[in-house]
C-alpha atoms as a PDB file:
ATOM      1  CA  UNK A   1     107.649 -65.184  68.003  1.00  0.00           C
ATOM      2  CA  UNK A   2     103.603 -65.102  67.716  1.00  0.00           C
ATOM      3  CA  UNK A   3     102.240 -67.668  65.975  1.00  0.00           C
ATOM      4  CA  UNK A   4     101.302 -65.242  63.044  1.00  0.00           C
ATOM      5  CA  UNK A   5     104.704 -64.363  63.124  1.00  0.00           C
ATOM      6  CA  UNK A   6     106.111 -68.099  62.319  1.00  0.00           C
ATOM      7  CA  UNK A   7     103.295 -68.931  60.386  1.00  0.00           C
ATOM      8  CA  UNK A   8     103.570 -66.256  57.722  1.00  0.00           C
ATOM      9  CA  UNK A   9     107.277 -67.517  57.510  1.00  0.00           C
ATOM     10  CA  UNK A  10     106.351 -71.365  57.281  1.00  0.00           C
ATOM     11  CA  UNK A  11     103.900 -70.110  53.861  1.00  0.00           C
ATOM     12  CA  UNK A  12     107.140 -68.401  52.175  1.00  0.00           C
ATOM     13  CA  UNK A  13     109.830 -71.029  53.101  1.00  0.00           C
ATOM     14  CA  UNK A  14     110.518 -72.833  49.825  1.00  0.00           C
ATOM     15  CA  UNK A  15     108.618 -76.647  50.535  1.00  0.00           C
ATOM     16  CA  UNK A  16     111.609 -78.192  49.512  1.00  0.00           C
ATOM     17  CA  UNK A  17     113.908 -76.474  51.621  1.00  0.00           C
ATOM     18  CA  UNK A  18     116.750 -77.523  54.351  1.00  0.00           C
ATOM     19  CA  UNK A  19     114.494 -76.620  57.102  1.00  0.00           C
ATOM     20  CA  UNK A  20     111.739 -79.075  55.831  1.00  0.00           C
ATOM     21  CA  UNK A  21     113.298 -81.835  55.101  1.00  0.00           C
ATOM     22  CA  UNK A  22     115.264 -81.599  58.390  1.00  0.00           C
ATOM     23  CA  UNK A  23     111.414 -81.368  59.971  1.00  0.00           C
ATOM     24  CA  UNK A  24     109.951 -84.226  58.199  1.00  0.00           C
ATOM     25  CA  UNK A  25     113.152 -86.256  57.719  1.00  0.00           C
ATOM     26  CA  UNK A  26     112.480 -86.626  53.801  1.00  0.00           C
ATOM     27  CA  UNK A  27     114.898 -88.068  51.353  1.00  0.00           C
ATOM     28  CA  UNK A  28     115.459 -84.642  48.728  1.00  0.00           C
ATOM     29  CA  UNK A  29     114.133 -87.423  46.291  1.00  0.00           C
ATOM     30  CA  UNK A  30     110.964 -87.740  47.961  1.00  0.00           C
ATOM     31  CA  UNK A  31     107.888 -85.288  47.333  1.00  0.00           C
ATOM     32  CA  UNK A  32     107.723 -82.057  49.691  1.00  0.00           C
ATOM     33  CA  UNK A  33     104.977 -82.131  51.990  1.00  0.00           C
ATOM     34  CA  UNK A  34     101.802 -80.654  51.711  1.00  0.00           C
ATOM     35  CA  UNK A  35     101.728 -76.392  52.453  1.00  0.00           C
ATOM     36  CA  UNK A  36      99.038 -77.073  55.356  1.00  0.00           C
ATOM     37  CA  UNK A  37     101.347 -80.133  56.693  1.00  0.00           C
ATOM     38  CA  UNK A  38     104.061 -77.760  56.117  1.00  0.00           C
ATOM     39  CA  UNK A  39     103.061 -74.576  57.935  1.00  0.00           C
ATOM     40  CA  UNK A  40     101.598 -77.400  60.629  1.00  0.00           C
ATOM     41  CA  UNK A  41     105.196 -78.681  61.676  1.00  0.00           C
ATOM     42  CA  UNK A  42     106.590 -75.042  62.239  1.00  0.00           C
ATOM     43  CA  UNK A  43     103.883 -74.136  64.103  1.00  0.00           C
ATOM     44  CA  UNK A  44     104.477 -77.195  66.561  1.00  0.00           C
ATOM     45  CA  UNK A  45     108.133 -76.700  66.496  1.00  0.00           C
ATOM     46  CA  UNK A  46     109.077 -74.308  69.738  1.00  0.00           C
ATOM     47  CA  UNK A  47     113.063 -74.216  68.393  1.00  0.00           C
ATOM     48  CA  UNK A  48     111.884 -73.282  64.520  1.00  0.00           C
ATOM     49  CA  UNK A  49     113.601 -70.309  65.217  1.00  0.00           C
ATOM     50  CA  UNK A  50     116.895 -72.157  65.432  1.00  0.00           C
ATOM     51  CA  UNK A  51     115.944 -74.924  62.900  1.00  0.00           C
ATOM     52  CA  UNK A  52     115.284 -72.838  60.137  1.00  0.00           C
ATOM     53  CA  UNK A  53     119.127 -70.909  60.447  1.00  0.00           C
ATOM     54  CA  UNK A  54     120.922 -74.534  61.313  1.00  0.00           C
ATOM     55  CA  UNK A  55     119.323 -76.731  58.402  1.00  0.00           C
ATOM     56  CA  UNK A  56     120.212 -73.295  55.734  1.00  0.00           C
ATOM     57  CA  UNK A  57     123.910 -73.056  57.269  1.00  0.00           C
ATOM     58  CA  UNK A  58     124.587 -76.575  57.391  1.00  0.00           C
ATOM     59  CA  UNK A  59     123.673 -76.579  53.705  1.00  0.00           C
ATOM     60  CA  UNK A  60     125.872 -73.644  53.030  1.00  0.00           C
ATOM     61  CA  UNK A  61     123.220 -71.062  51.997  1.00  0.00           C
ATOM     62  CA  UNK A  62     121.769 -68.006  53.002  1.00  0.00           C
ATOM     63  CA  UNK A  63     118.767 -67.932  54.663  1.00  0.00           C
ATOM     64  CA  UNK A  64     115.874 -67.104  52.058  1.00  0.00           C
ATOM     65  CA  UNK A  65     115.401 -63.224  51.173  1.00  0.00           C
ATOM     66  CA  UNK A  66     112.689 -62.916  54.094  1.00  0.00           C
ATOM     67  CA  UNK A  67     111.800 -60.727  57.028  1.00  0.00           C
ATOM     68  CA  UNK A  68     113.234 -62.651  59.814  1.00  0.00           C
ATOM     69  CA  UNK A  69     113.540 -61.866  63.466  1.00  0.00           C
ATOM     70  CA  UNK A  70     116.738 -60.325  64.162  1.00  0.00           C
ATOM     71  CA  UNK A  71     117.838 -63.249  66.665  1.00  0.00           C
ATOM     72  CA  UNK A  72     117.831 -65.668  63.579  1.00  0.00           C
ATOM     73  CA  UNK A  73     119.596 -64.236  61.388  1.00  0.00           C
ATOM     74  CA  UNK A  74     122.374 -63.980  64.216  1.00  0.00           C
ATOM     75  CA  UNK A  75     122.613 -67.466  64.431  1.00  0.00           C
ATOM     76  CA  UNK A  76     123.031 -68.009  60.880  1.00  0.00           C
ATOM     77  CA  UNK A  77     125.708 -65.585  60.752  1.00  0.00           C
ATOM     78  CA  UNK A  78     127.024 -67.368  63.884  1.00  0.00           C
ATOM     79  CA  UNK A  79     126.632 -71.363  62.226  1.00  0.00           C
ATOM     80  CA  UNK A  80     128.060 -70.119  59.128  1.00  0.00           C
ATOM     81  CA  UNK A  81     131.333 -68.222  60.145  1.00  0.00           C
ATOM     82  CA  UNK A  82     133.535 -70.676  62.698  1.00  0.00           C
ATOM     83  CA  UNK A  83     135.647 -67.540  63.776  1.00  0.00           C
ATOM     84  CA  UNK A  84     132.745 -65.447  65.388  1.00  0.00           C
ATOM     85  CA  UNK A  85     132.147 -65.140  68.797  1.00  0.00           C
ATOM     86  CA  UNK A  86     128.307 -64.748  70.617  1.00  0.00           C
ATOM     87  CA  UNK A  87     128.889 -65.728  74.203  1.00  0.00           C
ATOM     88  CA  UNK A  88     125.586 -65.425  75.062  1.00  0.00           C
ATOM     89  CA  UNK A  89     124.537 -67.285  72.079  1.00  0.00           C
ATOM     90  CA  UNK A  90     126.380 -70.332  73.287  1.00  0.00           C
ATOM     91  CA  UNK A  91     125.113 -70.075  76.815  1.00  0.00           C
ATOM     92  CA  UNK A  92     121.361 -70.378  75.021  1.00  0.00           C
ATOM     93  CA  UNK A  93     122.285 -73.188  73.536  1.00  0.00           C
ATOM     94  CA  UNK A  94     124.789 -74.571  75.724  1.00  0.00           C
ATOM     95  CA  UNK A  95     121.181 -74.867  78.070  1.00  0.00           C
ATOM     96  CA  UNK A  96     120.103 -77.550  75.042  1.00  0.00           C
ATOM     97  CA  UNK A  97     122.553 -80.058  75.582  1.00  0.00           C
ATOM     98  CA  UNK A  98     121.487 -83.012  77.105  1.00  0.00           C
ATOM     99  CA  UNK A  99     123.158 -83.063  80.307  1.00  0.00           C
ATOM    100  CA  UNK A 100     121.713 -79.818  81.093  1.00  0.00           C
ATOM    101  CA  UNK A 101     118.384 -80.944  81.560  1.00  0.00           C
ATOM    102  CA  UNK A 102     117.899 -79.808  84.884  1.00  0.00           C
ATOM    103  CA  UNK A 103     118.797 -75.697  83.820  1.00  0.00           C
ATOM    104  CA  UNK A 104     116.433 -76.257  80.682  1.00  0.00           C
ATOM    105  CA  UNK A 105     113.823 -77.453  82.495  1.00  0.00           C
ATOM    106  CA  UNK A 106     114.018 -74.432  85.093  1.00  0.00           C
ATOM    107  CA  UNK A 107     114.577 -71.961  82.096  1.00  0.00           C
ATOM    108  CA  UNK A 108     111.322 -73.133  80.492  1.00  0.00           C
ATOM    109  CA  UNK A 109     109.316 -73.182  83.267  1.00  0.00           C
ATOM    110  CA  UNK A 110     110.328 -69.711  84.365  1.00  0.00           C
ATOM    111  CA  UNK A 111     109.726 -68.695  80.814  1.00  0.00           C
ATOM    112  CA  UNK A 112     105.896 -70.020  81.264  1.00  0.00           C
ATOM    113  CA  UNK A 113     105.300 -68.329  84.031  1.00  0.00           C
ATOM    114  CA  UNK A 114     103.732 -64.505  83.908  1.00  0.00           C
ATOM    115  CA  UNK A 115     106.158 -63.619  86.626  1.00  0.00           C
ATOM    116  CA  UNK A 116     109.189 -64.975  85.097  1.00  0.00           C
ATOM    117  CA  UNK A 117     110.465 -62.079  83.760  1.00  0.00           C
ATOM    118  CA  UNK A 118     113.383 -61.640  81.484  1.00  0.00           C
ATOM    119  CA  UNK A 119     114.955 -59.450  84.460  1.00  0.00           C
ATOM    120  CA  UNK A 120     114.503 -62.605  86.762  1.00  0.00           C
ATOM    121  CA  UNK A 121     115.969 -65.383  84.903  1.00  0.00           C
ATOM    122  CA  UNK A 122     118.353 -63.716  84.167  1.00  0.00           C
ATOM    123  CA  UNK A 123     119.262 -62.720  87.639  1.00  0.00           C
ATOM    124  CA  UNK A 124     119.353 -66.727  88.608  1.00  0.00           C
ATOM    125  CA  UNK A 125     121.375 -68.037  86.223  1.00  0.00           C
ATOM    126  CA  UNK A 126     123.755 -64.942  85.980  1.00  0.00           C
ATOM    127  CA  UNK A 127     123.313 -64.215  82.643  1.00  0.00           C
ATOM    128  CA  UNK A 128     122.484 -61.163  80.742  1.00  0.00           C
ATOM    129  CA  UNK A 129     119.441 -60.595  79.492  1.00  0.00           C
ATOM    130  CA  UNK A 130     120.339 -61.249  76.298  1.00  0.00           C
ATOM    131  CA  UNK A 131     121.265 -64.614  76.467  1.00  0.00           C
ATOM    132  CA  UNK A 132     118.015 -65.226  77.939  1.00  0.00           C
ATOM    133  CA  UNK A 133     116.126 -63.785  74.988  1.00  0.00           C
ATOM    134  CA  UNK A 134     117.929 -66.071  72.341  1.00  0.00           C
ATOM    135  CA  UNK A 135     117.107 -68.949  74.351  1.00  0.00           C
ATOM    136  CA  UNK A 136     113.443 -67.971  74.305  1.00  0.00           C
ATOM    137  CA  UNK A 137     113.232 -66.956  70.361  1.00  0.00           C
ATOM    138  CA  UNK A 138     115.377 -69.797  69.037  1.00  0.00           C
ATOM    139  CA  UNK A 139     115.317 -72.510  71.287  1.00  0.00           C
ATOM    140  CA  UNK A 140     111.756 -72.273  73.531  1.00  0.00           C
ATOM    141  CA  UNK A 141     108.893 -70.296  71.631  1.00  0.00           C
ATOM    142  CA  UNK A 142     106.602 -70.018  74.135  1.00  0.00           C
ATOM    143  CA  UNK A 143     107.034 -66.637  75.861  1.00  0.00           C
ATOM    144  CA  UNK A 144     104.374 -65.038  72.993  1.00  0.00           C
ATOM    145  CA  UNK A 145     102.078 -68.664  72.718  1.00  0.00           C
ATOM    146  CA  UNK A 146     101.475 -69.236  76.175  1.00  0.00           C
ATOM    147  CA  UNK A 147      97.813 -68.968  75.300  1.00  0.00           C
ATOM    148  CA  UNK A 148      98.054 -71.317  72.228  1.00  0.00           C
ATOM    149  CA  UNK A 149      96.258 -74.894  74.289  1.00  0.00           C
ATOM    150  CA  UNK A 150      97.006 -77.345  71.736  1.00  0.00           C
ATOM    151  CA  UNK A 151     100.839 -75.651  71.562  1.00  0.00           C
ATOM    152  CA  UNK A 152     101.405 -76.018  75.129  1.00  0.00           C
ATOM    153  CA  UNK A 153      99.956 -79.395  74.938  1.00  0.00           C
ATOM    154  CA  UNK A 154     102.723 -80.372  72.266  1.00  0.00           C
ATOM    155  CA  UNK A 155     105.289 -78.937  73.806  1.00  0.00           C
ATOM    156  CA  UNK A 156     104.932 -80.081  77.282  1.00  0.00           C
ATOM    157  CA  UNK A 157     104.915 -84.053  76.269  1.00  0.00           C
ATOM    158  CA  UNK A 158     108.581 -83.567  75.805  1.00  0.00           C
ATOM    159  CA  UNK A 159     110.629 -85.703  78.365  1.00  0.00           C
ATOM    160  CA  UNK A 160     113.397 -86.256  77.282  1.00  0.00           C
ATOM    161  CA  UNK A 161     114.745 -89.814  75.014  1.00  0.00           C
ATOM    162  CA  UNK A 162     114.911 -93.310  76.224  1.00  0.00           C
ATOM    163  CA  UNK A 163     118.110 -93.400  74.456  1.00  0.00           C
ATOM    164  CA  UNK A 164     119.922 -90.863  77.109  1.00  0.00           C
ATOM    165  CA  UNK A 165     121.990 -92.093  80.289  1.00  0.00           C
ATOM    166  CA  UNK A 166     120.690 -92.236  84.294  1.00  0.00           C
ATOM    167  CA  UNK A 167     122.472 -89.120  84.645  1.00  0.00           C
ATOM    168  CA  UNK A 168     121.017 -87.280  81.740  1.00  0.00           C
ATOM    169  CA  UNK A 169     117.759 -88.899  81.859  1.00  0.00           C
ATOM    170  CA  UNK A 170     116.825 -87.665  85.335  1.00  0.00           C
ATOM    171  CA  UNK A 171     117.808 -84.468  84.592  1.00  0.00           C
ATOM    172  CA  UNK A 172     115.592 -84.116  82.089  1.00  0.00           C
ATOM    173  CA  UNK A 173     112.824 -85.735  84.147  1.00  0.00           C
ATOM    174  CA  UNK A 174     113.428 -83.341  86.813  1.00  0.00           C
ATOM    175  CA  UNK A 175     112.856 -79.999  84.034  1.00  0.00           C
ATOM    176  CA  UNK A 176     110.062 -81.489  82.685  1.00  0.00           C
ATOM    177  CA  UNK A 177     108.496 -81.769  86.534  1.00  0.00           C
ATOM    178  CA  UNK A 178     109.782 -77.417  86.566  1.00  0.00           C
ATOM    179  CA  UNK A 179     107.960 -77.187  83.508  1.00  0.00           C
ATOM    180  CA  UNK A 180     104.524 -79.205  84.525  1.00  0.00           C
ATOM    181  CA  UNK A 181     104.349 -76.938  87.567  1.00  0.00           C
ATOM    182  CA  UNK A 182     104.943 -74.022  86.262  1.00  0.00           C
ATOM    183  CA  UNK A 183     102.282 -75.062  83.383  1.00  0.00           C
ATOM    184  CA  UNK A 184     100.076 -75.471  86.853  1.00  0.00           C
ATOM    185  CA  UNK A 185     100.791 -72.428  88.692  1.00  0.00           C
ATOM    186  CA  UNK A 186     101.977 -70.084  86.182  1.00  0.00           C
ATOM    187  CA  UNK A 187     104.027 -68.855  89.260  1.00  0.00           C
ATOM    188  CA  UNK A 188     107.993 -68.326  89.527  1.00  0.00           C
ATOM    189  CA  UNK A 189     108.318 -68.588  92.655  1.00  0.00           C
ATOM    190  CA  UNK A 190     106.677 -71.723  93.004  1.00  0.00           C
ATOM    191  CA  UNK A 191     109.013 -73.321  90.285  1.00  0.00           C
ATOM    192  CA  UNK A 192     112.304 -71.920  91.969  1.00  0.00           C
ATOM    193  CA  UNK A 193     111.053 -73.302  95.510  1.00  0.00           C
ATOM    194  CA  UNK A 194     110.294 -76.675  93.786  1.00  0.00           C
ATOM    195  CA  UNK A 195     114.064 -76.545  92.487  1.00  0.00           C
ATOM    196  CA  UNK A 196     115.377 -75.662  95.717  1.00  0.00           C
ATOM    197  CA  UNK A 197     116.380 -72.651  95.010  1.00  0.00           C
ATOM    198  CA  UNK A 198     114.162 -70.421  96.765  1.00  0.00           C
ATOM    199  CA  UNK A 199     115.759 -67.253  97.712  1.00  0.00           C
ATOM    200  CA  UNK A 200     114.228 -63.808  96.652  1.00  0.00           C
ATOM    201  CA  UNK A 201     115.372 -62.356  93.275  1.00  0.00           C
ATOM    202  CA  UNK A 202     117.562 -59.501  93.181  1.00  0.00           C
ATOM    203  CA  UNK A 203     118.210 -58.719  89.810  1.00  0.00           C
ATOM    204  CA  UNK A 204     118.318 -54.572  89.326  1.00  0.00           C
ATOM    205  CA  UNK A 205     119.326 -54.417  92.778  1.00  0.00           C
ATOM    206  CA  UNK A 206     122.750 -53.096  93.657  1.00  0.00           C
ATOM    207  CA  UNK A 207     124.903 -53.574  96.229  1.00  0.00           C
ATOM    208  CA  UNK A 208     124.595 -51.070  97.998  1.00  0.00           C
ATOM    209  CA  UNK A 209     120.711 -50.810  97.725  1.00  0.00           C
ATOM    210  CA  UNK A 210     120.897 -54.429  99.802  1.00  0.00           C
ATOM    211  CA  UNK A 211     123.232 -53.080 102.164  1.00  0.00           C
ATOM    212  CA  UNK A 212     121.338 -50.312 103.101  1.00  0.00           C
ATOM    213  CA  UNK A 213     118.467 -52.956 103.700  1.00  0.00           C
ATOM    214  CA  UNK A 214     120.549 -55.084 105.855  1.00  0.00           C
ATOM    215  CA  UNK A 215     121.238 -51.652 107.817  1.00  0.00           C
ATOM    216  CA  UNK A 216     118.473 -50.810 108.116  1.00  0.00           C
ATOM    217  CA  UNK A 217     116.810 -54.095 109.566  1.00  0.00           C
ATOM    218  CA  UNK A 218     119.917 -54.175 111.788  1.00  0.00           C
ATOM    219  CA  UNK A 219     119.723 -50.929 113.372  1.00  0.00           C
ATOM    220  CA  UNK A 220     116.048 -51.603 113.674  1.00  0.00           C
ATOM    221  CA  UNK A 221     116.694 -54.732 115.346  1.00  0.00           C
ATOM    222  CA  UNK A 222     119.496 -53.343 117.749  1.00  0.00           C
ATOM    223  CA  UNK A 223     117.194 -50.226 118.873  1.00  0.00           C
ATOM    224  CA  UNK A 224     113.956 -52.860 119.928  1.00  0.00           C
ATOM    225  CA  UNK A 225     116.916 -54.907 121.995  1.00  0.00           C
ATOM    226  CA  UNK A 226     117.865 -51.560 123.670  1.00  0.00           C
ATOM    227  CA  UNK A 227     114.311 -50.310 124.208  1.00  0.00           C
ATOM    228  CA  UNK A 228     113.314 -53.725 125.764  1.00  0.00           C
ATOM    229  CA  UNK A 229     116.400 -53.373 128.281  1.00  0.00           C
ATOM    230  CA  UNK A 230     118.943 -55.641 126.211  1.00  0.00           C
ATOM    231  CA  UNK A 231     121.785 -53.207 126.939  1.00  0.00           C
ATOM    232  CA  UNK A 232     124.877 -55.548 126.315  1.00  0.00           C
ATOM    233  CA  UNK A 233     125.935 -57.206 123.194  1.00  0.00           C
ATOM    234  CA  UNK A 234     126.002 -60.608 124.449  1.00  0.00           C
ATOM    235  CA  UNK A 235     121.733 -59.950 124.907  1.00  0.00           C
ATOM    236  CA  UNK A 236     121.239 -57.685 121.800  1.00  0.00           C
ATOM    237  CA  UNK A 237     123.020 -59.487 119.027  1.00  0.00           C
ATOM    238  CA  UNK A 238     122.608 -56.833 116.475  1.00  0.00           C
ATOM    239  CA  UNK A 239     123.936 -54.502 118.922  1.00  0.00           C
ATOM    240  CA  UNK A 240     127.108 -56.984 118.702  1.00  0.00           C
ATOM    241  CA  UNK A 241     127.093 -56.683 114.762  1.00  0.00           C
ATOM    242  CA  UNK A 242     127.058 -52.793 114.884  1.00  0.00           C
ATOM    243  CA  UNK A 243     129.730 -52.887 117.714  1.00  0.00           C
ATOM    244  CA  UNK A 244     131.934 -55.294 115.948  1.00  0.00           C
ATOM    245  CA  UNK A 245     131.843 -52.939 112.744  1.00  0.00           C
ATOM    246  CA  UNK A 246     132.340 -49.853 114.982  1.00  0.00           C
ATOM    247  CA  UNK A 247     129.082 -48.274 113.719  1.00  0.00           C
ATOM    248  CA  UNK A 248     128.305 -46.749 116.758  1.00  0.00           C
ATOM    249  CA  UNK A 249     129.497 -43.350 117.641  1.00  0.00           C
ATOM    250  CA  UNK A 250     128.402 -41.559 120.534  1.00  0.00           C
ATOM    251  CA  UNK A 251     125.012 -41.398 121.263  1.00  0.00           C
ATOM    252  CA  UNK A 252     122.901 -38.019 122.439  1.00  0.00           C
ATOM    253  CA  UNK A 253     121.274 -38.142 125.477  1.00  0.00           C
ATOM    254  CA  UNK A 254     117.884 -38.982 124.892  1.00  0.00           C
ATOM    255  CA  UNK A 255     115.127 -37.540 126.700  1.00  0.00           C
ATOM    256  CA  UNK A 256     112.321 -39.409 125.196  1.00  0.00           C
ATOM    257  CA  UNK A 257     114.036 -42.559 126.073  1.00  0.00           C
ATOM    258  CA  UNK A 258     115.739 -45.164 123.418  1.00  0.00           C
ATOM    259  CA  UNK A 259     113.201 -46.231 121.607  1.00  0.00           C
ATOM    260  CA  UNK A 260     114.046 -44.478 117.633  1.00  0.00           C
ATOM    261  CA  UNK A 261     116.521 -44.845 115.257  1.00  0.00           C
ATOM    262  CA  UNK A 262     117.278 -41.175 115.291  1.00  0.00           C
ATOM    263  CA  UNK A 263     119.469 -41.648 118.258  1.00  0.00           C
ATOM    264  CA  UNK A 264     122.311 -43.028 115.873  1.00  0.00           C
ATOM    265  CA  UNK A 265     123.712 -40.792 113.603  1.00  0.00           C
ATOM    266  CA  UNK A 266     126.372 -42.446 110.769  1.00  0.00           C
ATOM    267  CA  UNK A 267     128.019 -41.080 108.441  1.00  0.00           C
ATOM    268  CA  UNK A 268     129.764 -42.736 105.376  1.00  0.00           C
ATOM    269  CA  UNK A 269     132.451 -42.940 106.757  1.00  0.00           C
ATOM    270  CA  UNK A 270     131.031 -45.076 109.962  1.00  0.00           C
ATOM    271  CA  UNK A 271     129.639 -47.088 107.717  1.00  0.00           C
ATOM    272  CA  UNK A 272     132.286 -48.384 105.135  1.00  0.00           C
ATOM    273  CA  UNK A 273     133.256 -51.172 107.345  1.00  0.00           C
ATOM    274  CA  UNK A 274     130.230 -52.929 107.358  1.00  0.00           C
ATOM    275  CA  UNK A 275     129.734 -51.837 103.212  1.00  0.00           C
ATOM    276  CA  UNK A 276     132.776 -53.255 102.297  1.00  0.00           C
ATOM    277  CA  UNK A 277     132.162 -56.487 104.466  1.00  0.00           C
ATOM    278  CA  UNK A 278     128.797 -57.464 102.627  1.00  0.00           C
ATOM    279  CA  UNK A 279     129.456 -56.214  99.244  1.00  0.00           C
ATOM    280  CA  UNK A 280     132.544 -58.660  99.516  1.00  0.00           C
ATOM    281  CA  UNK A 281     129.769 -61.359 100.244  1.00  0.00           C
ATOM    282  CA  UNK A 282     127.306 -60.213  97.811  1.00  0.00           C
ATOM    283  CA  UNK A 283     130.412 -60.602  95.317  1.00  0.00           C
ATOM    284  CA  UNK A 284     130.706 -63.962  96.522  1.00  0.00           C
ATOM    285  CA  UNK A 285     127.264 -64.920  96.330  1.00  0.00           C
ATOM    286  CA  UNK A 286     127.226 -63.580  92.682  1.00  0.00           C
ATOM    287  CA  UNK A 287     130.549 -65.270  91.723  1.00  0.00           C
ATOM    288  CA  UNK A 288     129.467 -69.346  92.946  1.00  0.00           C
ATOM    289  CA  UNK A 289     126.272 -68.272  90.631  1.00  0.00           C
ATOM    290  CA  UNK A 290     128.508 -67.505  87.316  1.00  0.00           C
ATOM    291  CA  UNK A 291     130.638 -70.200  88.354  1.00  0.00           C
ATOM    292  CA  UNK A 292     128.217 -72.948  88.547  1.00  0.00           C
ATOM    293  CA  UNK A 293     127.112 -71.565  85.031  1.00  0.00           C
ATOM    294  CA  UNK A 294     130.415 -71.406  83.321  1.00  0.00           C
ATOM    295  CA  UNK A 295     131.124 -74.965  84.624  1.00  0.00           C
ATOM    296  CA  UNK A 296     128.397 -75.866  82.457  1.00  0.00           C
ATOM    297  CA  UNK A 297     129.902 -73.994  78.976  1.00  0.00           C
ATOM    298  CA  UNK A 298     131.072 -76.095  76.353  1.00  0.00           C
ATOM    299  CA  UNK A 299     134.628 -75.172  75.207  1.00  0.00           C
ATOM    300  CA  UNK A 300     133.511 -74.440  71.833  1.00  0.00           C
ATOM    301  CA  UNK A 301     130.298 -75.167  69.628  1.00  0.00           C
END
């Protein structure tokens, strides 16, 4: 949300509403706070978009007869009906809990970052999309108000409570290091580096688009080795991958010598082995992702 956006919704909230008092921590016998002091708090609050829903369901109302963003009225209708099910709702906020620190902090800083595109987060923590915007428009405004100084300078003082464990304590140290980087560079790939995790995303990529990459670069590879003399597959290891996968039929005489991939020819058929052998990896490599995600995943919320 914009800050226009939350602040036109902070003037119509009633003042002595759930949300409010849950802000201020205010007895209901005490006086409301002030409409500037008010509107204030929500605009400082990057998870007002999930406060406002909670404080209203935990009270057992409906939220108040406004125009909200579509992504909080889902999680009022998701607080206040125990039998509905938003998977990637609970991934967002399964991200909150404290001993996810670590994936917070990296889903932040990503989220800061001009390059860190929905597409791309998505892609490393094997989510959909979806779950990805939830987390930004309940949980971390800051997608829309990354021009906003003073916000960012709020936000970003957040490291976590004394009152947390080692474990859970240096987890949220490390995030807040993702998010103080990435509040530095404004780069992704600088962040995902800094978390060790620095492979190229490949989100919107198929498998077979990457195969047909690795092919390439391999028959690339194997022709140089042959054009430099390296006739034998113990010399030309890529000449050793293609011969392994038997994805070398016979070759045409050449009378310009063997220096072009148009001496192999390949049809689907030739290649299938060598498909089937990497999209079984890429499946792997895909699967330890959702794995180490789901591992994560409360039972219930």
């Amino acid at each position: 949300m914009t800050r226009e956006q939350v602040e036109a919704l902070a003037q119509l909230l009633p003042a002595e509403g759930g949300y409010f008092r849950l802000a201020f921590g205010i007895q209901s016998s005490a006086a409301p706070p002030s409409e500037l002091e008010r509107i204030d708090k929500a605009l400082m609050d990057p998870s007002f978009g999930w406060n406002v829903p909670a404080s209203y369901a935990a009270a057992g109302l409906p939220l108040p007869n406004l125009e909200w963003p579509s992504a909080m009225v889902r999680a009022h209708r998701y607080l206040s009906n125990p039998t509905l099910r938003d998977d990637n709702l609970v991934f967002a906020l399964t991200l909150n809990l404290p001993e996810n620190g670590a994936q917070r902090g990296l889903m932040r800083a990503l989220s800061l970052c001009e390059d860190g595109t929905e597409e791309l987060r998505a892609d490393w923590f094997g989510c959909e999309i979806d779950a990805v915007r939830l987390f930004n428009e309940l949980l971390w405004n800051v997608r829309d108000r990354r021009g906003e100084p003073f916000y960012l300078a709020h936000i970003l003082k957040d490291r976590g409570s004394v009152e947390q464990g080692l474990r859970e304590r240096s987890q949220a140290l490390f995030g807040h290091d993702l998010v103080m980087l990435a509040s530095r560079t404004g780069k992704a790939q600088s962040v995902l580096a800094a978390a060790g995790i620095s492979r190229p995303s490949t989100h919107g990529v198929t498998a077979a688009t990457r195969i047909e990459q690795v092919l390439h670069k391999l028959l690339a590879l194997a022709a140089t080795g042959l054009a430099n003399g390296k006739m034998s597959a113990q010399e030309n290891r890529a000449l050793a991958l293609l011969v392994k996968y038997r994805l070398l039929p016979e070759m045409q005489e050449a009378s310009a010598g063997i220096d072009s991939l148009s001496l192999f020819r390949f049809s689907h058929g030739d290649l299938q082995p060598l498909y089937e052998d990497l999209s079984r990896r890429l499946g792997l490599e895909r699967a330890m992702i959702q794995e180490t995600v789901a591992a994560n995943r409360p039972s219930s919320v």
